[in-house]
C-alpha atoms as a PDB file:
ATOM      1  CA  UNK A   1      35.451  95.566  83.013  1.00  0.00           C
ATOM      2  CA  UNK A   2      35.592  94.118  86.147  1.00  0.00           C
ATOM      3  CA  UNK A   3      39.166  91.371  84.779  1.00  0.00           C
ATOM      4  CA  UNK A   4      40.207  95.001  83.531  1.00  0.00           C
ATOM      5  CA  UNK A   5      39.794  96.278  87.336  1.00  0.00           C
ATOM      6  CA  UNK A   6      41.564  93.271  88.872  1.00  0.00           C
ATOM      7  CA  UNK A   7      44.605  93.508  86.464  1.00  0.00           C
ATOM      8  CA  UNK A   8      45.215  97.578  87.295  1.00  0.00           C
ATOM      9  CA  UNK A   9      45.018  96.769  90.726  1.00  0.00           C
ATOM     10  CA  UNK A  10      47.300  93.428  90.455  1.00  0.00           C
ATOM     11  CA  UNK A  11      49.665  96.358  88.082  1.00  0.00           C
ATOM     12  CA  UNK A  12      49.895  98.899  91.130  1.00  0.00           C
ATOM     13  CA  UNK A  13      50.103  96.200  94.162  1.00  0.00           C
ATOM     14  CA  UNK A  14      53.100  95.008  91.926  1.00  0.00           C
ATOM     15  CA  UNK A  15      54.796  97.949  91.504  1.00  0.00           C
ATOM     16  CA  UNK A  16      54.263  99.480  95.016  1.00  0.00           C
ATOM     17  CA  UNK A  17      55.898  95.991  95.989  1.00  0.00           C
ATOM     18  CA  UNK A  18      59.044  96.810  93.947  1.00  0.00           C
ATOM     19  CA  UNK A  19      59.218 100.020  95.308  1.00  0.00           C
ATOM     20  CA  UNK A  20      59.170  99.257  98.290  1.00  0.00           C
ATOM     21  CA  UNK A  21      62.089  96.634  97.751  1.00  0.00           C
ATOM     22  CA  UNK A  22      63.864  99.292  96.000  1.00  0.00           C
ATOM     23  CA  UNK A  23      63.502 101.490  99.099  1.00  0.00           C
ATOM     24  CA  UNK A  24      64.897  98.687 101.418  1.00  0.00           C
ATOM     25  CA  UNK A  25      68.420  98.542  99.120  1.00  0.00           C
ATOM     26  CA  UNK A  26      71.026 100.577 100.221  1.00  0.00           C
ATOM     27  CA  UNK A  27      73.737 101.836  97.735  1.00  0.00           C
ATOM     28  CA  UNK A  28      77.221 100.888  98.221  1.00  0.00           C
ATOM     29  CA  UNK A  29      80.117 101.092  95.753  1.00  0.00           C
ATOM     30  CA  UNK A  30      83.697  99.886  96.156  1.00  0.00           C
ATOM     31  CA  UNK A  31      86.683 102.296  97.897  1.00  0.00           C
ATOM     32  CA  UNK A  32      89.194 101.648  95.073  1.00  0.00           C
ATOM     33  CA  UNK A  33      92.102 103.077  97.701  1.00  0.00           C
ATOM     34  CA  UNK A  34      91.342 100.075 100.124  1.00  0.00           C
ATOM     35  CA  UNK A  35      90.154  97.522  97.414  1.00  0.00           C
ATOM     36  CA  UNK A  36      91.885  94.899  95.245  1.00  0.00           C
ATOM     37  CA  UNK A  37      91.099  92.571  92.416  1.00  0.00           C
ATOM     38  CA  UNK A  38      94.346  90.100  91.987  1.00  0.00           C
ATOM     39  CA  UNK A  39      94.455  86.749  90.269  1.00  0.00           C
ATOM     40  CA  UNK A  40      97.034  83.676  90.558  1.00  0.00           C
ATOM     41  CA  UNK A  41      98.160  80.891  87.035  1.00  0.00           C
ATOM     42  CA  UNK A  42     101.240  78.305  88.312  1.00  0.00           C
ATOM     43  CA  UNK A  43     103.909  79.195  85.414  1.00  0.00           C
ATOM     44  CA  UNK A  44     105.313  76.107  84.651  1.00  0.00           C
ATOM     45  CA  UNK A  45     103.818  74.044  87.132  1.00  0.00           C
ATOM     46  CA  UNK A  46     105.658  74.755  89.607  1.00  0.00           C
ATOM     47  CA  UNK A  47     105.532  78.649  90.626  1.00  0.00           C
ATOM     48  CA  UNK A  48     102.181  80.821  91.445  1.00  0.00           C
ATOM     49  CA  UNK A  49     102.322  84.055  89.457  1.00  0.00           C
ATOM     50  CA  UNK A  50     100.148  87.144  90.742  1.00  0.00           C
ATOM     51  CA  UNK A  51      98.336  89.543  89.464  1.00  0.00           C
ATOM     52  CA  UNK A  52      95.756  92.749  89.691  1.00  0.00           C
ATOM     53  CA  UNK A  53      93.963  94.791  87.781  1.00  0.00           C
ATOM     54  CA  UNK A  54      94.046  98.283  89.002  1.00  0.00           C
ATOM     55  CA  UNK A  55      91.000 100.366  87.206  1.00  0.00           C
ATOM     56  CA  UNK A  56      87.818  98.651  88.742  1.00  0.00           C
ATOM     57  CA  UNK A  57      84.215  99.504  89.549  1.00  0.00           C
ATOM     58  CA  UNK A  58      81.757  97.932  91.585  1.00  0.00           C
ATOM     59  CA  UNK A  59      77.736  98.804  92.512  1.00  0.00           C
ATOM     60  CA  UNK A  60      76.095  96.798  95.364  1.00  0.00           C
ATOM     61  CA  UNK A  61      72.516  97.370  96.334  1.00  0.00           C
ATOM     62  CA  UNK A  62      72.537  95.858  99.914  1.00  0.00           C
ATOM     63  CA  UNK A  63      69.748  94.447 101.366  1.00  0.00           C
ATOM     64  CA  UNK A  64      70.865  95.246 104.995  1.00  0.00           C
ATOM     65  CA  UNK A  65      68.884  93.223 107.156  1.00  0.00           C
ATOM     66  CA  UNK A  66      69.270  90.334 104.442  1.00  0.00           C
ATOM     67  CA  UNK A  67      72.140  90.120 102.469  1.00  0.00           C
ATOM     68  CA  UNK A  68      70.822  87.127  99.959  1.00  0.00           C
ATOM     69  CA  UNK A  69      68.388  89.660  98.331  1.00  0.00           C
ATOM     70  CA  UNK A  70      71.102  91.805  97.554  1.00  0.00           C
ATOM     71  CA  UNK A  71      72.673  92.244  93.982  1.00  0.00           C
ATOM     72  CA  UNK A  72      75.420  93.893  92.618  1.00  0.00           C
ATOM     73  CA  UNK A  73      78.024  94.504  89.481  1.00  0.00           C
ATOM     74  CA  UNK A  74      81.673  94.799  89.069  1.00  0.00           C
ATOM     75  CA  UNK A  75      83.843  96.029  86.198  1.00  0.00           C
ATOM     76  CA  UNK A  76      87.577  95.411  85.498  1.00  0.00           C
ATOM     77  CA  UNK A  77      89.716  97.188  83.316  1.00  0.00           C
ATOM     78  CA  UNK A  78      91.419  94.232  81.073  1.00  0.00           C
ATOM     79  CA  UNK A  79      94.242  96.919  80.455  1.00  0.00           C
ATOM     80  CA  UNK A  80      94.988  97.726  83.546  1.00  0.00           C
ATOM     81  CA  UNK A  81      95.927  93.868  84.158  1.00  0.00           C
ATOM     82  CA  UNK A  82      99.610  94.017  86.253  1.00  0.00           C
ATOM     83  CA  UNK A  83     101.893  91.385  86.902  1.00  0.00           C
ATOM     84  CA  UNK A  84     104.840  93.669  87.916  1.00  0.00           C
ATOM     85  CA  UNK A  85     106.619  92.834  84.226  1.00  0.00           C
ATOM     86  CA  UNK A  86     105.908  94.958  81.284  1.00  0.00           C
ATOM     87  CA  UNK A  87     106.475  92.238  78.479  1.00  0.00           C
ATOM     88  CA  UNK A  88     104.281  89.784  80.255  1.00  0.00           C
ATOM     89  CA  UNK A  89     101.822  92.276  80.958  1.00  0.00           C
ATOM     90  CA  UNK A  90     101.889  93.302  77.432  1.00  0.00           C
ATOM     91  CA  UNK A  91     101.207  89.582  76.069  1.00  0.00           C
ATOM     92  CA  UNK A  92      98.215  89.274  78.483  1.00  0.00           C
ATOM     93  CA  UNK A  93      96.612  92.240  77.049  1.00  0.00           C
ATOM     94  CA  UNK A  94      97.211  91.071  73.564  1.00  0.00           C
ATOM     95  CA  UNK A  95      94.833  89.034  71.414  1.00  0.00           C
ATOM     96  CA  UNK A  96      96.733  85.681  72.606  1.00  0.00           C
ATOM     97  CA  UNK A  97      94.933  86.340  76.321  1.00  0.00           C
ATOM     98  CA  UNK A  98      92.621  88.700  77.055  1.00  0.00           C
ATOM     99  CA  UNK A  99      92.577  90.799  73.742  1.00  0.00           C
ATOM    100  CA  UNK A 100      92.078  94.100  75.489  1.00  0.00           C
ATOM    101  CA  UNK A 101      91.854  96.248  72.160  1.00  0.00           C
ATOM    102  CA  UNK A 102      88.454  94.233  71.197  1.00  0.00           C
ATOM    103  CA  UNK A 103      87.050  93.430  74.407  1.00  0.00           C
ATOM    104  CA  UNK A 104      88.167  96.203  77.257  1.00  0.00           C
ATOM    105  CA  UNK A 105      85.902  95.196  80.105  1.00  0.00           C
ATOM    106  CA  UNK A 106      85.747  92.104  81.908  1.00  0.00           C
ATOM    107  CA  UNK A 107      82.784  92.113  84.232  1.00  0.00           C
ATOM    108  CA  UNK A 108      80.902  89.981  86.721  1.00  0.00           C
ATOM    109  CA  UNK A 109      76.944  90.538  87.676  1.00  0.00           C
ATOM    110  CA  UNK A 110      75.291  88.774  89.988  1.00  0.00           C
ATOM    111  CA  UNK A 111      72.231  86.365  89.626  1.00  0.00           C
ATOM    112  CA  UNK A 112      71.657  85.418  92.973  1.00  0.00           C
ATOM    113  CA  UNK A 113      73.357  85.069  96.567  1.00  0.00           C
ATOM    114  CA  UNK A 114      72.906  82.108  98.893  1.00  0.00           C
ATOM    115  CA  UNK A 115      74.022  81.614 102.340  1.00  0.00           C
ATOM    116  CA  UNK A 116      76.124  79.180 103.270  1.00  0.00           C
ATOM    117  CA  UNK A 117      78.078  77.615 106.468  1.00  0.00           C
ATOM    118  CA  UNK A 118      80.716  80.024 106.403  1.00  0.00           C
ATOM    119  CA  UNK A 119      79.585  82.834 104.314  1.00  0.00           C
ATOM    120  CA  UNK A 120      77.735  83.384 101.088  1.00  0.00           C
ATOM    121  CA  UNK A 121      77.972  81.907  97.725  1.00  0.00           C
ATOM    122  CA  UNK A 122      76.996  85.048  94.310  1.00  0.00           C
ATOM    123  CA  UNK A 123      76.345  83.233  91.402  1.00  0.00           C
ATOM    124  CA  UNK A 124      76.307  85.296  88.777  1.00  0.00           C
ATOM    125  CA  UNK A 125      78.119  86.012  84.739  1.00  0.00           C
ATOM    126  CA  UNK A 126      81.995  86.529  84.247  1.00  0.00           C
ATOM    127  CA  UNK A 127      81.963  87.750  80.866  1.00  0.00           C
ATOM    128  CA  UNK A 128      85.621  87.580  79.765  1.00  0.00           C
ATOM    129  CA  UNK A 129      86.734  88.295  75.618  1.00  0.00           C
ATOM    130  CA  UNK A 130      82.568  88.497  75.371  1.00  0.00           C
ATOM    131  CA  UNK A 131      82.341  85.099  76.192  1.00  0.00           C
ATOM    132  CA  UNK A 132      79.939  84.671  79.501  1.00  0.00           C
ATOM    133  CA  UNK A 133      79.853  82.153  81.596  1.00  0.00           C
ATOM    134  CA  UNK A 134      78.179  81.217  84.911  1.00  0.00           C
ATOM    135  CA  UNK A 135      80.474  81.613  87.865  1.00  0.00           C
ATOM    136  CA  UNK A 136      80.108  80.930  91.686  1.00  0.00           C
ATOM    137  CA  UNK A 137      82.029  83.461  93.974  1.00  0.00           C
ATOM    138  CA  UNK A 138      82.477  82.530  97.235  1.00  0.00           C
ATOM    139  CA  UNK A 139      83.392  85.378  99.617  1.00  0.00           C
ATOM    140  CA  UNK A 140      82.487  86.399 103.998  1.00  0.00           C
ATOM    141  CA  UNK A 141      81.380  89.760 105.076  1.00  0.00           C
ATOM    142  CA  UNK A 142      82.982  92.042 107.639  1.00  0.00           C
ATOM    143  CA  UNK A 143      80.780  94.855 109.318  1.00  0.00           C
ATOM    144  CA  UNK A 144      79.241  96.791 108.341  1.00  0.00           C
ATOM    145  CA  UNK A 145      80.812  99.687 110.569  1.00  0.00           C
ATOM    146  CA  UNK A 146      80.869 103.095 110.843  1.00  0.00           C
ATOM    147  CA  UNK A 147      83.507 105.119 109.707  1.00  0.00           C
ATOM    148  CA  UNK A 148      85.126 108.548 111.610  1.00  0.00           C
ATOM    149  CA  UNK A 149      82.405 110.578 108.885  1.00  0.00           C
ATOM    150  CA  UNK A 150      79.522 108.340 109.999  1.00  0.00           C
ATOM    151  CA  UNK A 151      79.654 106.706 107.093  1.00  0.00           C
ATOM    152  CA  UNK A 152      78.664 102.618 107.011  1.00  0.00           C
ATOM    153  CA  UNK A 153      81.310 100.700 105.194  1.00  0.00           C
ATOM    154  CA  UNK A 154      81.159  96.581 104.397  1.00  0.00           C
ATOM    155  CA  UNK A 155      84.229  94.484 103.649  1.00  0.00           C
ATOM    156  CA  UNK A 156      84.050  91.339 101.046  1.00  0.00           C
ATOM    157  CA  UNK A 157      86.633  89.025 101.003  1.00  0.00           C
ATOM    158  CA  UNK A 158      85.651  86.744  98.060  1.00  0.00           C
ATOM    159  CA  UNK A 159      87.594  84.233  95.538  1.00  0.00           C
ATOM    160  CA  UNK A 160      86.979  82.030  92.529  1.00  0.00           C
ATOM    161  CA  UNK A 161      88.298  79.493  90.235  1.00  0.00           C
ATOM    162  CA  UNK A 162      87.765  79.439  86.683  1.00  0.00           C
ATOM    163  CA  UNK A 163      88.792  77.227  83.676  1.00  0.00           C
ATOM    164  CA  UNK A 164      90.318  80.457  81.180  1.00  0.00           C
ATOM    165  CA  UNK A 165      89.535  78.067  78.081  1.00  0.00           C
ATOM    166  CA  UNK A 166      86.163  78.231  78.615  1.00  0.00           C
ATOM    167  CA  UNK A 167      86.486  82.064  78.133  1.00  0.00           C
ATOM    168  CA  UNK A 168      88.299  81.670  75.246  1.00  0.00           C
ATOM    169  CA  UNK A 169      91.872  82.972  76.258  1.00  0.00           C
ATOM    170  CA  UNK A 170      93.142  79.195  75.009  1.00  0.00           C
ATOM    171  CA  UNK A 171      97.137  80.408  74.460  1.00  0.00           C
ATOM    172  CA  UNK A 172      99.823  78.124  75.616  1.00  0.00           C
ATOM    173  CA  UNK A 173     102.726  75.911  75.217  1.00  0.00           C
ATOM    174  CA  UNK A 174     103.647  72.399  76.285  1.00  0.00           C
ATOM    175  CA  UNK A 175     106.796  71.710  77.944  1.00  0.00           C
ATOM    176  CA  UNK A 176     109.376  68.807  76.755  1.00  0.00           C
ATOM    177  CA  UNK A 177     107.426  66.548  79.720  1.00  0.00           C
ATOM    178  CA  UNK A 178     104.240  67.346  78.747  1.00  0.00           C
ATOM    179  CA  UNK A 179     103.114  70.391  81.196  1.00  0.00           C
ATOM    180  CA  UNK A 180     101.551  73.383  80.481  1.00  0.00           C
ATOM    181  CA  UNK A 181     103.300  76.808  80.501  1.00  0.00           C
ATOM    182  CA  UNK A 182     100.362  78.557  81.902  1.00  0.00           C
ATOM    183  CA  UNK A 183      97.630  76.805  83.739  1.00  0.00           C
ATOM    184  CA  UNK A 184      94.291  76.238  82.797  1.00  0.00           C
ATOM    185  CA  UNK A 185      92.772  77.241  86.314  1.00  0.00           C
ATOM    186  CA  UNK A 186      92.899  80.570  87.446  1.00  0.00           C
ATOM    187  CA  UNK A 187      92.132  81.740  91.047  1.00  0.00           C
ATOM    188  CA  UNK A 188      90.520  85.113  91.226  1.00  0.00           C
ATOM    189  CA  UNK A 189      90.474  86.963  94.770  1.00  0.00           C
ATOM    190  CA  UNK A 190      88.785  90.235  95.255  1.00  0.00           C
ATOM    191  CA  UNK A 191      89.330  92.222  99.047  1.00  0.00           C
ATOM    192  CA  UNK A 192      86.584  95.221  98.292  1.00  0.00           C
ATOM    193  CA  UNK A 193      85.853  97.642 100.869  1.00  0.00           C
ATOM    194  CA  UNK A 194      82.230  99.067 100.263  1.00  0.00           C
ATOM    195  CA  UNK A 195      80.899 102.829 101.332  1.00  0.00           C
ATOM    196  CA  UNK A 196      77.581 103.583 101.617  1.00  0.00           C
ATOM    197  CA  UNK A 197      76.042 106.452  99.489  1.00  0.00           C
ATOM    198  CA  UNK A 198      73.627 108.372  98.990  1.00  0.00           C
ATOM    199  CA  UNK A 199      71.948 108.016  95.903  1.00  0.00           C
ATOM    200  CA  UNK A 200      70.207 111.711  95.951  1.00  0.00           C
ATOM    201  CA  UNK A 201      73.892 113.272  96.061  1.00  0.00           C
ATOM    202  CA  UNK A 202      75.992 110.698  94.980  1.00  0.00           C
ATOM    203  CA  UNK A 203      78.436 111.167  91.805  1.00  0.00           C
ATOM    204  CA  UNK A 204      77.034 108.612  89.350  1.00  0.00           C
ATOM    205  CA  UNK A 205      78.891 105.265  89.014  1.00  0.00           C
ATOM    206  CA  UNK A 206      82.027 105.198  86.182  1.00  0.00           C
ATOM    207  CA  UNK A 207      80.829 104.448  83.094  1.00  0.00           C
ATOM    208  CA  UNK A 208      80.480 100.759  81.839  1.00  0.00           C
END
């Protein structure tokens, strides 16, 4: 009886811990009006071609007083991937790149957050054509600040590099010298602006 007493207590000391963690995470979610999610591959070796993907979603709980106990979510479109020229844009939603039909949501969750020198370091999973991998995404806060509505707002200014083979979008062609078409590395920069809500009267997030 008495093990049974120690283990309810251990139960509720445990629980009234994550609460109160839960309590200390504020809810933020990206402005999509003053947020971006662009991308860069050297065609050919010797150009940089950009990209975005318009229809995103991201959901940050903020630890405000500590931002490495934060977490958070994003969500990309794979349709909605725009390089400014509809037949290219076309082949990178089709099955030779990022087969949009079968796999419409490319999306990045967090595992952890470490400071570093000049900012902070998320690692977390980039699931791309439902293959996962684990990614580090470097990226600096600005603010937070408050807003003409009183609202607190964060900025995140973050990149990565990833190896698209490794995700399984493997298409390409060699070149009479031996180069690539399309690189292998891809550079991934995200500029979010974050709001602060109110989770009581808040609209819930888009659907995943």
């Amino acid at each position: 009886m008495r093990h049974l007493r120690v283990l309810v207590c251990l139960a509720f000391s445990l629980a009234a811990a994550a609460g109160l963690q839960a309590q200390e995470l504020a809810t933020y979610r990206m402005d999509p009006a003053h947020s971006s999610v662009g991308f860069m591959a050297r065609h050919f070796t010797v150009s940089k071609v950009r990209g975005t993907f318009d229809k995103f979603a991201g959901n940050f709980l903020v630890d405000e007083k500590d931002f490495t106990r934060s977490q958070f979510d994003v969500t990309l479109e794979a349709a909605s991937v725009n390089t400014r020229v509809e037949n290219r844009d076309n082949h990178l939603r089709s099955a030779d790149f990022l087969d949009a039909a079968n796999y419409p949501q490319i999306t990045f969750k967090s595992k952890r957050i470490e400071k570093t020198a000049d900012g902070y370091v998320a690692v977390g999973d980039l699931t791309i054509r439902g293959a996962t991998r684990e990614v580090p995404l470097r990226f600096v806060l600005v603010g937070p600040i408050k807003d003409p509505r009183g609202s607190s707002r964060l900025g995140v200014e973050a990149a990565a590099s990833i190896n698209r083979q490794e995700f399984g979008v493997s298409w390409n062609r060699l070149m009479e010298g031996g180069g690539l078409v399309v690189s292998d590395t891809i550079e991934i920069e995200i500029s979010a602006e974050l709001v602060k809500v109110n989770p009581e009267t808040a609209p819930p997030p888009p659907p995943k």
